[in-house]
Protein backbone atom coordinates (compact mmCIF):
# COMPACT_ATOMS: atom_id res chain seq x y z
CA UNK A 1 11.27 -14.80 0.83
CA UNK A 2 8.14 -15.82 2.56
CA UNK A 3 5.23 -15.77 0.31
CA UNK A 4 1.64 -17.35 0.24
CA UNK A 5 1.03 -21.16 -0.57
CA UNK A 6 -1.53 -19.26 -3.40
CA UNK A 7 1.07 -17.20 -4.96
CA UNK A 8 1.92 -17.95 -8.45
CA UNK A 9 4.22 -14.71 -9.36
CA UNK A 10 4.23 -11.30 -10.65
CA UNK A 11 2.72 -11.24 -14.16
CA UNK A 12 3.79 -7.93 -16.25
CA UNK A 13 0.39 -6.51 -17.94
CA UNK A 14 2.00 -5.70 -21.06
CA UNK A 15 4.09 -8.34 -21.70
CA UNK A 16 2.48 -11.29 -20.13
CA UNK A 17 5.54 -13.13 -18.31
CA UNK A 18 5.72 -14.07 -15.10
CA UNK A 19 8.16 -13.45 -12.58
CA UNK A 20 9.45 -15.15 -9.56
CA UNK A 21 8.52 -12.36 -6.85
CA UNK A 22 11.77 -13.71 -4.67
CA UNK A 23 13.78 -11.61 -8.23
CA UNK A 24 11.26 -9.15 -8.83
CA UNK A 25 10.42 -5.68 -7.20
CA UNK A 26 9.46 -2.84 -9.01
CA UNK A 27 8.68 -2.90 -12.96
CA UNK A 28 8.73 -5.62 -15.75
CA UNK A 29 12.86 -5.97 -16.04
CA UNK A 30 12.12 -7.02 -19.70
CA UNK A 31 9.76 -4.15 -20.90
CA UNK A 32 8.94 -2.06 -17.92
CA UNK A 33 5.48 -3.00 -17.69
CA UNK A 34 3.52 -3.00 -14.89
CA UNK A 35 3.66 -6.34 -12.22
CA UNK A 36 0.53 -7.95 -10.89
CA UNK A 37 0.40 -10.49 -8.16
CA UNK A 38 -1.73 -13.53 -9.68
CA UNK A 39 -2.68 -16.49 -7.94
CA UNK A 40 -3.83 -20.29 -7.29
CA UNK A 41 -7.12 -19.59 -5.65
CA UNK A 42 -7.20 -23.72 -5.56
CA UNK A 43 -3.93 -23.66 -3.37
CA UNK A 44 -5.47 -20.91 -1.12
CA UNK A 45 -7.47 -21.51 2.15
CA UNK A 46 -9.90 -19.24 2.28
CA UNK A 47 -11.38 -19.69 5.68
CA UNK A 48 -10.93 -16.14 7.57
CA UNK A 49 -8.07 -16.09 9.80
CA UNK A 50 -10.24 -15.45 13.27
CA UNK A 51 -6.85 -14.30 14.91
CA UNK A 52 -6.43 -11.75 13.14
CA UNK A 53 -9.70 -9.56 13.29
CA UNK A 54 -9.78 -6.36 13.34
CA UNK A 55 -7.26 -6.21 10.65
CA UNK A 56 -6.87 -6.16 7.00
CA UNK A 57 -4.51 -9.76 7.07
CA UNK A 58 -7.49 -11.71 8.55
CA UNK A 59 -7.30 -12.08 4.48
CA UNK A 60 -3.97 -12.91 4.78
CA UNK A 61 -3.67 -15.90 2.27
CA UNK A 62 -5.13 -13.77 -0.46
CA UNK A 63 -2.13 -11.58 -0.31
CA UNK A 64 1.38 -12.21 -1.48
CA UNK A 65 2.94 -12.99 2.36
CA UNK A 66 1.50 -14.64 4.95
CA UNK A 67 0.15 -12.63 8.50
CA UNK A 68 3.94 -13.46 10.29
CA UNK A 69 5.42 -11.76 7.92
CA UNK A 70 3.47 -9.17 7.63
CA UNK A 71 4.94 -5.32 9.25
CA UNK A 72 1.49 -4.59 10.62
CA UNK A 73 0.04 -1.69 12.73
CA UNK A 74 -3.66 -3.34 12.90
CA UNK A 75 -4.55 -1.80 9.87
CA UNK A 76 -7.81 -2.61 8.33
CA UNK A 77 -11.24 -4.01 9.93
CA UNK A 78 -12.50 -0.31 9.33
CA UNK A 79 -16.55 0.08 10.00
CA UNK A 80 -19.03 0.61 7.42
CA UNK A 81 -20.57 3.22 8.76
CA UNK A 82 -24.86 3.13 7.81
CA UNK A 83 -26.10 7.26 6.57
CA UNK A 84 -29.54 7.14 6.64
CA UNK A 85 -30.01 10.62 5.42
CA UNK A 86 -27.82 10.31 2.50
CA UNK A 87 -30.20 7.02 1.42
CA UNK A 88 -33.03 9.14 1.96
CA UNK A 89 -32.12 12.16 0.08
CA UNK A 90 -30.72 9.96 -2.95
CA UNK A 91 -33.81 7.72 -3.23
CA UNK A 92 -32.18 4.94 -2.50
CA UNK A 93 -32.13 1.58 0.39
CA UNK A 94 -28.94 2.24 2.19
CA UNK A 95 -25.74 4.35 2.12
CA UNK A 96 -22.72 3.01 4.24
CA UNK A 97 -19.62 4.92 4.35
CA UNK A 98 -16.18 2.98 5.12
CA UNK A 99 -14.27 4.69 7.40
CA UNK A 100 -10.69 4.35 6.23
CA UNK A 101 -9.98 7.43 9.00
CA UNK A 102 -9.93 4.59 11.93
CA UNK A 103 -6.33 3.41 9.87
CA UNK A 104 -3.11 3.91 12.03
CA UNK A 105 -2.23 6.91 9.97
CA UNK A 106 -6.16 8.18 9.29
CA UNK A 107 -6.30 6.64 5.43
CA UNK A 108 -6.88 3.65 3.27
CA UNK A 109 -3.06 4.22 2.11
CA UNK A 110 -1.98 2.43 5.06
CA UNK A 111 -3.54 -0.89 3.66
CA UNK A 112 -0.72 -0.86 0.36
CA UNK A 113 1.98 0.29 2.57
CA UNK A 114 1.71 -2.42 4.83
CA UNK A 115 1.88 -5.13 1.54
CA UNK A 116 4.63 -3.07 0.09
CA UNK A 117 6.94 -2.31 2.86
CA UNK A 118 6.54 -6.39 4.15
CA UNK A 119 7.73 -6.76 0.40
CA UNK A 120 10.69 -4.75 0.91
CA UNK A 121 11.33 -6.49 4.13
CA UNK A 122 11.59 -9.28 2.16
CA UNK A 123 13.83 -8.77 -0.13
CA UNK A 124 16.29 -7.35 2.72
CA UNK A 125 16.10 -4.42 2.00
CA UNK A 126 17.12 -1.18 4.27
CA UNK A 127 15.42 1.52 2.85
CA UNK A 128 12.37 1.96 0.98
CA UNK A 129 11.83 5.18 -1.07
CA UNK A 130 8.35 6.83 -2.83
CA UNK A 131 6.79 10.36 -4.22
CA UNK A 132 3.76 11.30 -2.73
CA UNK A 133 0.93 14.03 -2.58
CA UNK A 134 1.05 13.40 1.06
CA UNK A 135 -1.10 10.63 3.00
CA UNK A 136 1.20 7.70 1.26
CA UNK A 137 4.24 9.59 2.55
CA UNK A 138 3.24 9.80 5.81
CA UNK A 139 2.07 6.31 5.91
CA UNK A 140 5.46 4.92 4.52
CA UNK A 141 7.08 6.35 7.20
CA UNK A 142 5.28 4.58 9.48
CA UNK A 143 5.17 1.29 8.39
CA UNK A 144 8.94 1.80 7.46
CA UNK A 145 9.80 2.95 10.86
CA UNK A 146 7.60 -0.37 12.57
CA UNK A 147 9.71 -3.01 10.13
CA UNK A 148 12.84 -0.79 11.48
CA UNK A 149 14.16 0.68 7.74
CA UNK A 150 14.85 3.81 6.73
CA UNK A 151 12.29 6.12 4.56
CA UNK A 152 12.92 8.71 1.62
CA UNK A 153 9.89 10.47 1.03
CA UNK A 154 9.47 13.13 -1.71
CA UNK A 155 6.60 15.64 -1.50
CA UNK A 156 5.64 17.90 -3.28
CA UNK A 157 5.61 21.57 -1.73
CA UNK A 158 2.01 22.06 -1.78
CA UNK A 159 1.62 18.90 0.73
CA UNK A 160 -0.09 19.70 3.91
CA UNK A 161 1.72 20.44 6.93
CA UNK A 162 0.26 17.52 8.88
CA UNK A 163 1.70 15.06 6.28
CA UNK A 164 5.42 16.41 5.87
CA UNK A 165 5.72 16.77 9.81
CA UNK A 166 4.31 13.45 9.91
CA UNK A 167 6.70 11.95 7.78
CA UNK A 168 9.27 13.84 10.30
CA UNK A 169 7.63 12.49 13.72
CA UNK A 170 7.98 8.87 12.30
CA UNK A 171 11.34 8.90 11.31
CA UNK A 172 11.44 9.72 7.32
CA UNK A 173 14.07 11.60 5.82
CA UNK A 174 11.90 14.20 3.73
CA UNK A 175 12.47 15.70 0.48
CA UNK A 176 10.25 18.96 0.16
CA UNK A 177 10.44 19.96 -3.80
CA UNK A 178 9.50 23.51 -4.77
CA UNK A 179 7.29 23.91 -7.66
CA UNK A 180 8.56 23.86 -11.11
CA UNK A 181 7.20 26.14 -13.78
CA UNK A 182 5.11 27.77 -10.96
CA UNK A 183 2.29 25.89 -9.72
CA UNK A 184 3.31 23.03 -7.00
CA UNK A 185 2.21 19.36 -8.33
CA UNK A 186 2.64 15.82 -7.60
CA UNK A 187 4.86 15.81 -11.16
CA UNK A 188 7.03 17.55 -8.85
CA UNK A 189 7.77 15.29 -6.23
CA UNK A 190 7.72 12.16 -8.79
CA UNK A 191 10.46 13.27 -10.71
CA UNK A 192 12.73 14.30 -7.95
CA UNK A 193 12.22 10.81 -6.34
CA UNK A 194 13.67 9.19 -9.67
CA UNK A 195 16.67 11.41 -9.94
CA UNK A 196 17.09 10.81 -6.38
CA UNK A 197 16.35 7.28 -6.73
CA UNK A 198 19.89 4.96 -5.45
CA UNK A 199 20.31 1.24 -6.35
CA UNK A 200 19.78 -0.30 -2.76
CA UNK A 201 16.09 2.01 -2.02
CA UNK A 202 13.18 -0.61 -2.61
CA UNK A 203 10.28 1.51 -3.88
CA UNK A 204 7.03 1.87 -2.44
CA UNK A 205 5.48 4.21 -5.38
CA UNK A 206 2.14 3.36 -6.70
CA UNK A 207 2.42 2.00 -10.51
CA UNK A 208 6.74 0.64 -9.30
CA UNK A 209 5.89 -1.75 -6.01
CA UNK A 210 3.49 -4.57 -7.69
CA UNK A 211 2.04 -5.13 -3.85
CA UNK A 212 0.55 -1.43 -2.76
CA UNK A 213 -2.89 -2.65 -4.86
CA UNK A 214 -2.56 -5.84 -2.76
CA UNK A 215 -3.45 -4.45 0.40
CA UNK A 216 -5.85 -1.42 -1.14
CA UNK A 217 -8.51 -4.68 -2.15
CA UNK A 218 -9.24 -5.85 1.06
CA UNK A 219 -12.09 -2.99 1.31
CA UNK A 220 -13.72 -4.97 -1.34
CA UNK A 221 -13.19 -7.91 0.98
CA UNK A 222 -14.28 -5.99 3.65
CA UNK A 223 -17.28 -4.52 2.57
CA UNK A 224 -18.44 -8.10 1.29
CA UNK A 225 -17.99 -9.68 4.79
CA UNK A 226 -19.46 -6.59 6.60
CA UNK A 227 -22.20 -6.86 4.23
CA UNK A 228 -23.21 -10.56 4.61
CA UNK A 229 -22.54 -11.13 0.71
């Protein structure tokens, strides 16, 4: 498993211990707590990888894997965007807004799916599996389709159209789940992906994969870079 000179493990937030990433891919194994990448900030270089502008791994070794391992679709490198009128009609200096719409899939949920289906990738795995309220679905298809595995994607029925025949268009085998007790939720979705859930599918569901947070923090990079900070 390719990982970054700066990566120390996966340390569980409840219980403190750390985990080789190489073993670990979902929750705590010891008391299903949640896994955090932490790192050796001494180990990592942080000059900006200039090949890779224009996309979110220009921060590459202040992620888990390094940029050639990465299952990329230029993700990232999204514009702030200056509103003028906002500032003025809050009373403030400036407004930007980032445009996460300029993603390969239109959202910022492309940025974790990249970190968390190179993670599956990985590990070797073949298919990678999550529950989603829509954009996340649509974006693990994607990436899952570009690093060639297979996608399960559970949504829940009140998903919009353009996500579940997105999922469809890029290859994911999707799960629509009708509402239980009458109103359609996320809840839903969530708990048909566990029952559904087989040994070999690597997950890709916020709070399981340790890495979609990963890739969600480069805006803060981002921002600070666009912003001269």
């Amino acid at each position: 498993m390719r990982t970054t000179d700066a990566l120390r493990g996966l340390e569980c937030l409840d219980c403190s211990e750390l985990l080789d990433p190489a073993v670990a891919g979902g929750r705590c194994p010891d008391c299903d707590g949640i896994l955090d990448p932490t790192y050796d900030y001494d180990a990592a270089d942080l000059s900006l990888d200039a090949g890779a502008v224009g996309s979110m791994w220009r921060y590459a070794d202040l992620l888990p894997f390094p940029r050639e391992a990465a299952v990329t679709l230029a993700e990232g490198g999204t514009p702030l965007v200056p509103c003028p009128g906002l500032a003025e009609s809050w009373g403030v200096g400036e407004v930007y807004v980032k445009d996460e719409g300029r993603n390969p899939t239109g959202t910022f949920k492309d940025r974790g799916q990249s970190v968390a289906v190179t993670a599956a990738r990985e590990h070797g795995a073949e298919d990678v599996a999550l529950a989603s309220a829509g954009n996340a679905g649509q974006a693990a298809a994607a990436y899952a389709a570009a690093a060639g595995l297979d996608a399960h994607v559970f949504l829940p029925e009140r998903a919009g159209f353009t996500q579940k025949a997105m999922v469809e268009v890029h290859g994911g085998d999707l799960s629509v789940v009708d509402p239980v007790g009458g109103d359609s939720r996320i809840g839903d979705a969530g708990a048909a992906f566990e029952a559904a859930m087989e040994d070999d599918w690597h997950p890709v569901q916020t709070f399981v994969t340790p890495y979609r947070h990963e890739g969600k923090k480069t805006m803060g990079y981002e921002i600070l870079e666009q912003l001269d900070w």
